[in-house]
PDB file of N, CA and C in Angstrom:
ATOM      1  N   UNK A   1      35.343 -14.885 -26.008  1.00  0.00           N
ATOM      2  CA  UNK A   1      35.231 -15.381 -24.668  1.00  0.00           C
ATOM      3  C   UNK A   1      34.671 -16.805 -24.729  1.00  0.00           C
ATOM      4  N   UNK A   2      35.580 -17.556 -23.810  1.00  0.00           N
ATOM      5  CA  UNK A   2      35.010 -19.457 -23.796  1.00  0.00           C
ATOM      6  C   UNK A   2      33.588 -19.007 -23.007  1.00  0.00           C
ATOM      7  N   UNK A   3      32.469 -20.239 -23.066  1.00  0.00           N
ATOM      8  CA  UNK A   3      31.760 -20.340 -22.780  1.00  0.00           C
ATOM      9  C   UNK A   3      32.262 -21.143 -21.518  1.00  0.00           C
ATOM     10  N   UNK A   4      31.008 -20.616 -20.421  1.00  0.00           N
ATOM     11  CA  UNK A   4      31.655 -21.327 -18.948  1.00  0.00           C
ATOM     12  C   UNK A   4      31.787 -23.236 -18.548  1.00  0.00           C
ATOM     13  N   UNK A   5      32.156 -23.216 -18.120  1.00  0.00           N
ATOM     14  CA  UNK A   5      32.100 -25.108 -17.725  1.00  0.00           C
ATOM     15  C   UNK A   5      30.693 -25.068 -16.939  1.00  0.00           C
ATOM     16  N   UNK A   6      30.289 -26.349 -16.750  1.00  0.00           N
ATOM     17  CA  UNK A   6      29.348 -26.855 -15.828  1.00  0.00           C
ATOM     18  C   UNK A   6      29.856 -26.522 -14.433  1.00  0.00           C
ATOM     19  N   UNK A   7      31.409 -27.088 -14.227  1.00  0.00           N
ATOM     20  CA  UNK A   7      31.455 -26.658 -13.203  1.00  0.00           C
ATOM     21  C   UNK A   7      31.714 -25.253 -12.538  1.00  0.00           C
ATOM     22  N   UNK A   8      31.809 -24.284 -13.190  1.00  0.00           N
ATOM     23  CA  UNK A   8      32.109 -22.709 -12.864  1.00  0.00           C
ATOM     24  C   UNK A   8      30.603 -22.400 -12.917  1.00  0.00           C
ATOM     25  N   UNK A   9      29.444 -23.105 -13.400  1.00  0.00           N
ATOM     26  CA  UNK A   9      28.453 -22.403 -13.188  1.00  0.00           C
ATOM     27  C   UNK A   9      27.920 -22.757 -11.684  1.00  0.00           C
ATOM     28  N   UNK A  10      28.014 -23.898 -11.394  1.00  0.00           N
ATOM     29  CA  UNK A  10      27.583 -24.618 -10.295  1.00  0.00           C
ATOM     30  C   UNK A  10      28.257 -24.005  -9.291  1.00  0.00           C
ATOM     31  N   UNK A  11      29.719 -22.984  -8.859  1.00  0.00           N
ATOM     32  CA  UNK A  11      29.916 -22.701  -7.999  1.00  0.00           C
ATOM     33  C   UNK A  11      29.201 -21.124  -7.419  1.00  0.00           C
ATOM     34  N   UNK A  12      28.564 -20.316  -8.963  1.00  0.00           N
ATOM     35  CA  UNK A  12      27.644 -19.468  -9.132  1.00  0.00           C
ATOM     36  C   UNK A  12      26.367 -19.854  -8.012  1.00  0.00           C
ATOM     37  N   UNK A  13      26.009 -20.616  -8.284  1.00  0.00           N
ATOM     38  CA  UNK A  13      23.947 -20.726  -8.053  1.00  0.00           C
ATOM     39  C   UNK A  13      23.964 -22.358  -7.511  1.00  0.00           C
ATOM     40  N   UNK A  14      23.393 -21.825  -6.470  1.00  0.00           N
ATOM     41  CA  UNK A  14      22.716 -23.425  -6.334  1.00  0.00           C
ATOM     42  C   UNK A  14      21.178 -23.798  -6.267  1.00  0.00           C
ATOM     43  N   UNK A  15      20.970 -25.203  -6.302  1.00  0.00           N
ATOM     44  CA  UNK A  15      19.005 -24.931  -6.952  1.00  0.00           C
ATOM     45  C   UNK A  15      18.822 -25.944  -6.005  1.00  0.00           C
ATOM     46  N   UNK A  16      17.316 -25.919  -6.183  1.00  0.00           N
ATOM     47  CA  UNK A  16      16.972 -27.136  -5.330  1.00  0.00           C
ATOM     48  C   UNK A  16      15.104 -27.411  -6.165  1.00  0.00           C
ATOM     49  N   UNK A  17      14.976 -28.350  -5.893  1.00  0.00           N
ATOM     50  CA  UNK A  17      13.532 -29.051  -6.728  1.00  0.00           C
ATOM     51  C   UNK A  17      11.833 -29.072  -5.357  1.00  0.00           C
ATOM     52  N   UNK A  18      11.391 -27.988  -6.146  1.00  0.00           N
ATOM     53  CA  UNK A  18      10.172 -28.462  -5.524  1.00  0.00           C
ATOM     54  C   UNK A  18       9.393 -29.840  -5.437  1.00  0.00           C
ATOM     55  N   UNK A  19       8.007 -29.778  -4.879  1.00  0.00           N
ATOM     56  CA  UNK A  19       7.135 -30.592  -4.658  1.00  0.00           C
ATOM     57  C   UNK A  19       6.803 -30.980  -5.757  1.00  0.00           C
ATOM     58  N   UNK A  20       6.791 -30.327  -7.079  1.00  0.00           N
ATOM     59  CA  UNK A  20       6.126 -30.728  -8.204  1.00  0.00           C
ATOM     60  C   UNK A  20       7.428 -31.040  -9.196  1.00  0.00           C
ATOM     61  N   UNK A  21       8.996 -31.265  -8.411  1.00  0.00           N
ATOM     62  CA  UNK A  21      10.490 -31.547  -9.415  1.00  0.00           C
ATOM     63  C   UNK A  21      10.619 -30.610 -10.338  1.00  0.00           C
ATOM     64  N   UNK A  22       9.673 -29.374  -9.946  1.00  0.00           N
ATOM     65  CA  UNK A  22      10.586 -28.037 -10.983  1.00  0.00           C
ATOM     66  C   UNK A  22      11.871 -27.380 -10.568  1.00  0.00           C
ATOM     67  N   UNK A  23      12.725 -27.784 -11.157  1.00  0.00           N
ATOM     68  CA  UNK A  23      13.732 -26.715 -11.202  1.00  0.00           C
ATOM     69  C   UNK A  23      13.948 -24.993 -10.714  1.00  0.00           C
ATOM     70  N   UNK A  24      14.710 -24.540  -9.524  1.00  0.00           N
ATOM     71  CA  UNK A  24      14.570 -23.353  -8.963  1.00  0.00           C
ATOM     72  C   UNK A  24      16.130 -23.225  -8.628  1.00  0.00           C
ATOM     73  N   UNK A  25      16.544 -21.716  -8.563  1.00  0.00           N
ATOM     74  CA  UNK A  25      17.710 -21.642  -8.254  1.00  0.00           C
ATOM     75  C   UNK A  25      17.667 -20.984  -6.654  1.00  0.00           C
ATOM     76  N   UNK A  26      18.511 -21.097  -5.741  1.00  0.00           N
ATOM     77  CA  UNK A  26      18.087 -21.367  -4.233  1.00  0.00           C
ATOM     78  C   UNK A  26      19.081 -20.082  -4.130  1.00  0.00           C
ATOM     79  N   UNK A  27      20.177 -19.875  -4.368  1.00  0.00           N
ATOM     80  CA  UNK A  27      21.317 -19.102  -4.211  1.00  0.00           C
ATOM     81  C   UNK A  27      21.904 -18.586  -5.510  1.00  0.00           C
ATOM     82  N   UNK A  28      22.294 -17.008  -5.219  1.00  0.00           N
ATOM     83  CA  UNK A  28      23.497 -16.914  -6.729  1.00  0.00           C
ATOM     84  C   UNK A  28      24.621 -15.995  -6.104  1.00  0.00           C
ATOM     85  N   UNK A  29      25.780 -17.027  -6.264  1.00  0.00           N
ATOM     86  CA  UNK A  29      27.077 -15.939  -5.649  1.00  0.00           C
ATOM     87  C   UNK A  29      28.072 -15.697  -6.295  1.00  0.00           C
ATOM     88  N   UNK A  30      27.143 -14.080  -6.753  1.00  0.00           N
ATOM     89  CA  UNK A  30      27.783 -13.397  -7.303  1.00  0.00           C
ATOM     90  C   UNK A  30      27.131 -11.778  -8.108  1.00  0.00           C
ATOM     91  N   UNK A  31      27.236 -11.311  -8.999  1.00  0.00           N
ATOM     92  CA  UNK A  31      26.536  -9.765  -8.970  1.00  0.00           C
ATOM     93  C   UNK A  31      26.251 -10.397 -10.953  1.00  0.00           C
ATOM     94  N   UNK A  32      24.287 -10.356 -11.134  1.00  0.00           N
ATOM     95  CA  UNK A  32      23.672 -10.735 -11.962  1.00  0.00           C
ATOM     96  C   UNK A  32      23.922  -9.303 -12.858  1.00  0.00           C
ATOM     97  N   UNK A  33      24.209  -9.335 -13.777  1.00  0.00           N
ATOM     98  CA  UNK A  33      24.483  -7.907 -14.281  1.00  0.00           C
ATOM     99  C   UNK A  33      23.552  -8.392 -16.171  1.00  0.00           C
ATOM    100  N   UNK A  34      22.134  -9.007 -16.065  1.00  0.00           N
ATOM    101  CA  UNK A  34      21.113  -8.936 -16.653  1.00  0.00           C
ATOM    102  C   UNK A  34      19.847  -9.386 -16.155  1.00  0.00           C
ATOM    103  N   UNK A  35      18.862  -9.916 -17.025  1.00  0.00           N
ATOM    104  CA  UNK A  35      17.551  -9.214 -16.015  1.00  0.00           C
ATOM    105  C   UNK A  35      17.353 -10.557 -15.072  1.00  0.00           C
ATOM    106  N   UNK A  36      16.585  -9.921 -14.040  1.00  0.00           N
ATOM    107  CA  UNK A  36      15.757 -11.399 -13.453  1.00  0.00           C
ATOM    108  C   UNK A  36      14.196 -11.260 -13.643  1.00  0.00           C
ATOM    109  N   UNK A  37      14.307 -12.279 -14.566  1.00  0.00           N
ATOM    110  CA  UNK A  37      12.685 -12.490 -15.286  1.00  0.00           C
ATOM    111  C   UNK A  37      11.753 -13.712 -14.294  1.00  0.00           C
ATOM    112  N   UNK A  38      11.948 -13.107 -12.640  1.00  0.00           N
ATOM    113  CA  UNK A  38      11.642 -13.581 -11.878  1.00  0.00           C
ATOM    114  C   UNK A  38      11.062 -13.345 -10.682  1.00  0.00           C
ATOM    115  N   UNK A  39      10.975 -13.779  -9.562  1.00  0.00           N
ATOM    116  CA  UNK A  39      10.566 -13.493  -8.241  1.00  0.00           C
ATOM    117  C   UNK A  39      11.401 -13.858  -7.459  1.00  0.00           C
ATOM    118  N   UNK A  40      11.952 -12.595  -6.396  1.00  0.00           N
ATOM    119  CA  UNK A  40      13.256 -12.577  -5.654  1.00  0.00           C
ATOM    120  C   UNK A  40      12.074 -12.933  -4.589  1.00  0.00           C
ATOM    121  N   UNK A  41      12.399 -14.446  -3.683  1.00  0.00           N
ATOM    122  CA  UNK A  41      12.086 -14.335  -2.280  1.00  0.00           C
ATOM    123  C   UNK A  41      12.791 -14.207  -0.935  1.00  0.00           C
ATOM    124  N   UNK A  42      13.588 -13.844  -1.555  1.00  0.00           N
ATOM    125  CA  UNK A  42      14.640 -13.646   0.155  1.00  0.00           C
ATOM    126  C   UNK A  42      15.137 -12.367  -0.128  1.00  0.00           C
ATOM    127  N   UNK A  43      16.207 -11.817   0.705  1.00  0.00           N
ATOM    128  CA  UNK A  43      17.155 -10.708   0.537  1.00  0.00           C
ATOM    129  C   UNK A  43      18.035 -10.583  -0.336  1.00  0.00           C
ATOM    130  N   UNK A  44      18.304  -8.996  -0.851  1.00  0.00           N
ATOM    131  CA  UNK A  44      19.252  -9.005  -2.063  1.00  0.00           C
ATOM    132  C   UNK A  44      20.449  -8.274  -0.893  1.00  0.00           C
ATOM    133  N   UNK A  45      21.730  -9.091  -0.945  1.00  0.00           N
ATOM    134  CA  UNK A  45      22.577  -8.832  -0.154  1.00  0.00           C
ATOM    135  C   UNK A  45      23.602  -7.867  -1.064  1.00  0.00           C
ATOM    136  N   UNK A  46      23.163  -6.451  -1.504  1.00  0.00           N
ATOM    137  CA  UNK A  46      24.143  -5.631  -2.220  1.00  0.00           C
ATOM    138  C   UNK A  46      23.045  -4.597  -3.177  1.00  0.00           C
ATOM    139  N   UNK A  47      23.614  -4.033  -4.084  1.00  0.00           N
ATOM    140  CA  UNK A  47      22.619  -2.636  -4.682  1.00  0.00           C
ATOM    141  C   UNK A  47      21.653  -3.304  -5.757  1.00  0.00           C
ATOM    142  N   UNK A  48      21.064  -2.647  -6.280  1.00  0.00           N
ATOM    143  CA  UNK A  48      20.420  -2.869  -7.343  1.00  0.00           C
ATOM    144  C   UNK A  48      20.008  -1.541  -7.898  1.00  0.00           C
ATOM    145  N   UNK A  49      20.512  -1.921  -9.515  1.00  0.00           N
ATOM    146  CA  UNK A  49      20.976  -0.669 -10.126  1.00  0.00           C
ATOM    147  C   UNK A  49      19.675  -0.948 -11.575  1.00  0.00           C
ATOM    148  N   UNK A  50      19.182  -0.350 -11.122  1.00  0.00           N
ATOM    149  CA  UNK A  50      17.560  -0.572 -12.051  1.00  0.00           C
ATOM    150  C   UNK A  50      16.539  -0.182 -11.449  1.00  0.00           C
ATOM    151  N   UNK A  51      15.256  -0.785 -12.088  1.00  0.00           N
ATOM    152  CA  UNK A  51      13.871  -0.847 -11.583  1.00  0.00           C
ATOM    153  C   UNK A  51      13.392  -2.011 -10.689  1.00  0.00           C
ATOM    154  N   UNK A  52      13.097  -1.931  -9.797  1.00  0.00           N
ATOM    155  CA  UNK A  52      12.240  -2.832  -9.342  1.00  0.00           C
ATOM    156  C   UNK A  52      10.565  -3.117  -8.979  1.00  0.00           C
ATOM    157  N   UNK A  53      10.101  -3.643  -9.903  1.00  0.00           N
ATOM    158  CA  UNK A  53       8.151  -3.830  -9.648  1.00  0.00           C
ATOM    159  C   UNK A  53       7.977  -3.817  -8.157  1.00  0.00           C
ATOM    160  N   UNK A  54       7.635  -4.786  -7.397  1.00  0.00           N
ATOM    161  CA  UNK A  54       7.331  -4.488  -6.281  1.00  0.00           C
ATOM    162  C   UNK A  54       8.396  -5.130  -4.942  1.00  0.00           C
ATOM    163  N   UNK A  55       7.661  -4.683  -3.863  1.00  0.00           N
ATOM    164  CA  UNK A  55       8.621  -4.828  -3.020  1.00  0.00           C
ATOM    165  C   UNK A  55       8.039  -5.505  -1.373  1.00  0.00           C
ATOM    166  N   UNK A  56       8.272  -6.387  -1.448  1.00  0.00           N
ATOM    167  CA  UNK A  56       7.167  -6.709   0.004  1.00  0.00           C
ATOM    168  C   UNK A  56       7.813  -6.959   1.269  1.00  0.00           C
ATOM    169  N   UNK A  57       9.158  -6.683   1.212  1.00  0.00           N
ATOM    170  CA  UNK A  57      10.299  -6.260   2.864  1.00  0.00           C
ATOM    171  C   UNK A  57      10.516  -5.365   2.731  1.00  0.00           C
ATOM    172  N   UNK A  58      11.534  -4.995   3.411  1.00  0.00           N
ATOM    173  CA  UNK A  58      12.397  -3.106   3.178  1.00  0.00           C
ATOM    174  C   UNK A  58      13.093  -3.098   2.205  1.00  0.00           C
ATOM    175  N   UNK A  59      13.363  -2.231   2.501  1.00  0.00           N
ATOM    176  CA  UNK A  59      14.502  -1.424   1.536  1.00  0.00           C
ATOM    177  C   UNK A  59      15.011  -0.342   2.087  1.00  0.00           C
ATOM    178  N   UNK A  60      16.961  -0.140   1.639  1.00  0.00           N
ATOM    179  CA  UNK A  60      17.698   0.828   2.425  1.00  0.00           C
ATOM    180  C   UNK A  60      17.542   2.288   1.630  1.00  0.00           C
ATOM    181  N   UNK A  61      18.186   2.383   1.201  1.00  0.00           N
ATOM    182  CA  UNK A  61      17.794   4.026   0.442  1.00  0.00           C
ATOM    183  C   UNK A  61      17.650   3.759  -0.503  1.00  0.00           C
ATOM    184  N   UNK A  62      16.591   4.838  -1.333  1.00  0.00           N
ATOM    185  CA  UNK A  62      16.186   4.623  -2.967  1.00  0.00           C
ATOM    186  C   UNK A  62      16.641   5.818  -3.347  1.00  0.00           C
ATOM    187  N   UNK A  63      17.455   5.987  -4.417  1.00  0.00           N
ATOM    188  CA  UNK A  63      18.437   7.077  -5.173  1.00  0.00           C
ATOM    189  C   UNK A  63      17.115   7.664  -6.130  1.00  0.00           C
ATOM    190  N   UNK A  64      16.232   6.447  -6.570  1.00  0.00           N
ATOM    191  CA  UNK A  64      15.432   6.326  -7.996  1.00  0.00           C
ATOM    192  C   UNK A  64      13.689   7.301  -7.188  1.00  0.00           C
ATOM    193  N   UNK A  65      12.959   6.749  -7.868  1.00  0.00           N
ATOM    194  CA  UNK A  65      11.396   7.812  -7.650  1.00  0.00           C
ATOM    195  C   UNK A  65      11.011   6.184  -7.119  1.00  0.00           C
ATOM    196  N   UNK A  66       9.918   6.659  -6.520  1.00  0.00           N
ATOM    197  CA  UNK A  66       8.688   5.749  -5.899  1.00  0.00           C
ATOM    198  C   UNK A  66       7.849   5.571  -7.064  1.00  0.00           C
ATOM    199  N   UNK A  67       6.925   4.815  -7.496  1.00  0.00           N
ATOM    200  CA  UNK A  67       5.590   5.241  -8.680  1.00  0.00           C
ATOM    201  C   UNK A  67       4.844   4.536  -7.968  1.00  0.00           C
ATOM    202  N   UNK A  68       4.482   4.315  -6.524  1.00  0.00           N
ATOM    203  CA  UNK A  68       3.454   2.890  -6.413  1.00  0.00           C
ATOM    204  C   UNK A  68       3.469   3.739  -4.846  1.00  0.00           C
ATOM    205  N   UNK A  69       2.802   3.506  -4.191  1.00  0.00           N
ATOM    206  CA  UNK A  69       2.069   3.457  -3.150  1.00  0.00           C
ATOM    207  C   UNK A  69       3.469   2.522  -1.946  1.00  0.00           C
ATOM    208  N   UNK A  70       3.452   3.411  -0.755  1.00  0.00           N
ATOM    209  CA  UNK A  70       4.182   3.253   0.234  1.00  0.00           C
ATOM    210  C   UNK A  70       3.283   2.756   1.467  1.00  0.00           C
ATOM    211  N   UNK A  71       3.155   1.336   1.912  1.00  0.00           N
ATOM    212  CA  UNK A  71       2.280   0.743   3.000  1.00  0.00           C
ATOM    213  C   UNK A  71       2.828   0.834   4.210  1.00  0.00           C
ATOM    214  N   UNK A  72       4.162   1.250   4.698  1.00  0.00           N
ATOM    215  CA  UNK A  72       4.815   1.141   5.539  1.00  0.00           C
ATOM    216  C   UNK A  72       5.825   2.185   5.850  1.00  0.00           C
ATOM    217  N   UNK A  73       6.640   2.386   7.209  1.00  0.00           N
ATOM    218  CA  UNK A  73       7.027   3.725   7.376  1.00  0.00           C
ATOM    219  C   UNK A  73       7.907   3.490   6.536  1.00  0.00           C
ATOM    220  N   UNK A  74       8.449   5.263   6.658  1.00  0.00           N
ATOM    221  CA  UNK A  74       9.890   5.968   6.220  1.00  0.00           C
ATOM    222  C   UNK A  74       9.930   6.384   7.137  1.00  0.00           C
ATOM    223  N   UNK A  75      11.343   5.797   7.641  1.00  0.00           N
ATOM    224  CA  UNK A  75      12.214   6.052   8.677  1.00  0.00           C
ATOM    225  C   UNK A  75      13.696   7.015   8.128  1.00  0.00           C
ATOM    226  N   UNK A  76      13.354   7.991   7.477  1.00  0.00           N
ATOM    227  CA  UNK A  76      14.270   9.127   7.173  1.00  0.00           C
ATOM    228  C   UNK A  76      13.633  10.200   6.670  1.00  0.00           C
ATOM    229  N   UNK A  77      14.509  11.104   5.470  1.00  0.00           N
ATOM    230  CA  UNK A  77      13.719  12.478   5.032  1.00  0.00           C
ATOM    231  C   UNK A  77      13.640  11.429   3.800  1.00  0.00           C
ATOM    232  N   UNK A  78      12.482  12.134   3.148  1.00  0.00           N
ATOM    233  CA  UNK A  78      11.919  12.505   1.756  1.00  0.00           C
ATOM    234  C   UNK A  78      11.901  13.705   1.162  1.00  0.00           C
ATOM    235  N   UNK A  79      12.973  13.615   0.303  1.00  0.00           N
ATOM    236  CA  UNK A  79      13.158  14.694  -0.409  1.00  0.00           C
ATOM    237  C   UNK A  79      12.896  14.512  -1.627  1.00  0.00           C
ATOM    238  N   UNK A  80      12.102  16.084  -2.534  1.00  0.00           N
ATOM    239  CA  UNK A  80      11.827  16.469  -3.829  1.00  0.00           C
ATOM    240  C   UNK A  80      10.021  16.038  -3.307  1.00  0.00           C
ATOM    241  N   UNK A  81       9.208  15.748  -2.106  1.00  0.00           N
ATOM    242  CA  UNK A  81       8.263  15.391  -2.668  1.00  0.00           C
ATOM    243  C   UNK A  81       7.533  15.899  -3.473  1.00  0.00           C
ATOM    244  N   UNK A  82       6.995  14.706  -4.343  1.00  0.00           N
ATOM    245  CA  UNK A  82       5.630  15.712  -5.343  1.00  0.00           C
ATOM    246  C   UNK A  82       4.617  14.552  -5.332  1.00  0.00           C
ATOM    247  N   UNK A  83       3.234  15.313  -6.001  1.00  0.00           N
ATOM    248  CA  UNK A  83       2.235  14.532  -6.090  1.00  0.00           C
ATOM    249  C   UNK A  83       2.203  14.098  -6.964  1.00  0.00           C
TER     250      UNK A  83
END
């Protein structure tokens, strides 16, 4: 497999430069299928098929277990609970 062009990556992700000219990626369009060794601050518009550390908006249904502490409602059933 060729390695991608500059420009096929650029239609992927777009970035933009903080206050201090670090480098950040602003947008990615398209489905990341390795890790993000990062901090998501906006919405993930589609599934996520893994783990996720924490979570500080909603979230639609979780297939996976909870391990952390729930601050906010559930607005459906919970099923299998255990302690």
């Amino acid at each position: 497999m060729k390695e991608p062009t500059i420009e096929e990556v650029l239609e992927l992700v777009s970035f933009w430069r903080d206050g201090y000219g670090e480098l950040h990626v602003r947008n990615v369009y398209g489905s990341v299928l390795g890790d993000v060794k990062g901090n998501v601050y906006n919405d993930v518009h589609g599934n996520v098929h893994g783990s996720v550390g924490n979570v500080g908006g909603s979230v639609g249904d979780v297939s996976g277990n909870v391990l952390g502490d729930v601050g906010g409602k559930v607005c459906g059933k919970i099923l299998n609970l255990h302690d």
